[in-house]
Protein backbone atom coordinates (compact mmCIF):
# COMPACT_ATOMS: atom_id res chain seq x y z
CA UNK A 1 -119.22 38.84 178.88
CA UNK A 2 -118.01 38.70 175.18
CA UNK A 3 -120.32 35.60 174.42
CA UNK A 4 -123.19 37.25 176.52
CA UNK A 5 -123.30 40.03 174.33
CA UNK A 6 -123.18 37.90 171.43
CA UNK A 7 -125.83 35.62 172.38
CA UNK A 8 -128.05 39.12 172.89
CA UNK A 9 -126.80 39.99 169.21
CA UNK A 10 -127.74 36.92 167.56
CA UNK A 11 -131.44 36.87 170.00
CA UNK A 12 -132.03 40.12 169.04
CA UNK A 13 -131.86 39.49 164.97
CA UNK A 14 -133.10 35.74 164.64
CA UNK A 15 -135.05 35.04 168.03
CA UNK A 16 -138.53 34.93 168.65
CA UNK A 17 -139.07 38.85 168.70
CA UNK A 18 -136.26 39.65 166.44
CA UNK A 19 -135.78 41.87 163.54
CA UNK A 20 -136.26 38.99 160.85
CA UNK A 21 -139.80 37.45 163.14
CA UNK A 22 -141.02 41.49 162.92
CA UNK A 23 -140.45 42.05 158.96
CA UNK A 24 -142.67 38.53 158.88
CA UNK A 25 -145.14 39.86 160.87
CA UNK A 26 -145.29 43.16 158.87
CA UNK A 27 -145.71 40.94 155.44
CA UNK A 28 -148.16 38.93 157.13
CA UNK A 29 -150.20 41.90 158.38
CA UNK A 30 -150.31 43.23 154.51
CA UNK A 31 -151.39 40.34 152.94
CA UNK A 32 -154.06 39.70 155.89
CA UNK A 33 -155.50 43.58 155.32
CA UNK A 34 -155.80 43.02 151.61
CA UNK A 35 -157.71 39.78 151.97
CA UNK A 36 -159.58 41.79 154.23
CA UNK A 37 -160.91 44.35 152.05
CA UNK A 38 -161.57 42.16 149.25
CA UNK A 39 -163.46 40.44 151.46
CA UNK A 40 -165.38 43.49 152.37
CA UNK A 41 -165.94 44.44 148.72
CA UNK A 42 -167.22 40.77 148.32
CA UNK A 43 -169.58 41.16 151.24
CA UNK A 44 -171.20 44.53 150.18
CA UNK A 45 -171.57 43.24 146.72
CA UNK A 46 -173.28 40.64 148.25
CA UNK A 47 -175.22 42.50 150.19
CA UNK A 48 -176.19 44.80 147.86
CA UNK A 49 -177.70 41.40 145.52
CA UNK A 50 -179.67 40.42 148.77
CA UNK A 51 -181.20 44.14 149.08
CA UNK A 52 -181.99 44.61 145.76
CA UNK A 53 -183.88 40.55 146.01
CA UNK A 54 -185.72 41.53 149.29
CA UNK A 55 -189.48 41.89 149.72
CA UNK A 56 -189.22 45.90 150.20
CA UNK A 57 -186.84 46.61 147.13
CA UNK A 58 -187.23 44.73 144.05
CA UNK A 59 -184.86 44.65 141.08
CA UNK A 60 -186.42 43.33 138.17
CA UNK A 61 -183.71 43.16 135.60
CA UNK A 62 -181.84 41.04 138.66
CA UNK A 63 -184.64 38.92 139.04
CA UNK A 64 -184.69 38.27 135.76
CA UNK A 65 -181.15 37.61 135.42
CA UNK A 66 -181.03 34.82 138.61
CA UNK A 67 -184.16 33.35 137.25
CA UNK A 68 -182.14 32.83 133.84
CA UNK A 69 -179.01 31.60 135.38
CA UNK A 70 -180.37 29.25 138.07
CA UNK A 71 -183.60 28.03 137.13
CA UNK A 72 -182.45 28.07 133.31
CA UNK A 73 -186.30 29.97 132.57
CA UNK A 74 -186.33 31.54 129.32
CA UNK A 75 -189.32 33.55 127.69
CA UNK A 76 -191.65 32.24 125.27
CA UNK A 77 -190.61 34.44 122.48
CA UNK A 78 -186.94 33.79 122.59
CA UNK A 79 -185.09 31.06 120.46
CA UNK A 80 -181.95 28.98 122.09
CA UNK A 81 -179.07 28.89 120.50
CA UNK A 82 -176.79 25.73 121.79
């Protein structure tokens, strides 16, 4: 009976669904939920570019800026500095 309740001891702090497997779990669920919202912060930014890009909204100071950065376009009277 003595090694029973032992065994039930020991299950109940390392095993499977112990206490040790639940503070994991806890840690795990933290990190996970911040990823998560700076995830979601990445995803409205994003969303926010594509909005302010579409057809029905346009941005010119953005569309300026992308044209600069990907297409490397500048205007004709600005000088280049390397």
């Amino acid at each position: 009976m003595f090694s029973l309740g032992v065994y039930f001891m020991f299950a109940s702090v390392q095993g499977d669904f112990g206490l040790f497997r639940r503070v994991q779990i806890e840690a795990e669920a933290t990190t996970l939920s911040a990823e998560r919202d700076r995830l979601a912060a990445e995803v409205a930014s994003l969303e926010n570019k594509t909005t302010r890009l579409s057809d029905t909204y346009l941005d010119l100071d953005l569309l300026d800026s992308q044209a600069r950065d990907v297409l490397g376009l500048i205007r004709s009277d600005e000088i280049v500095l390397n």
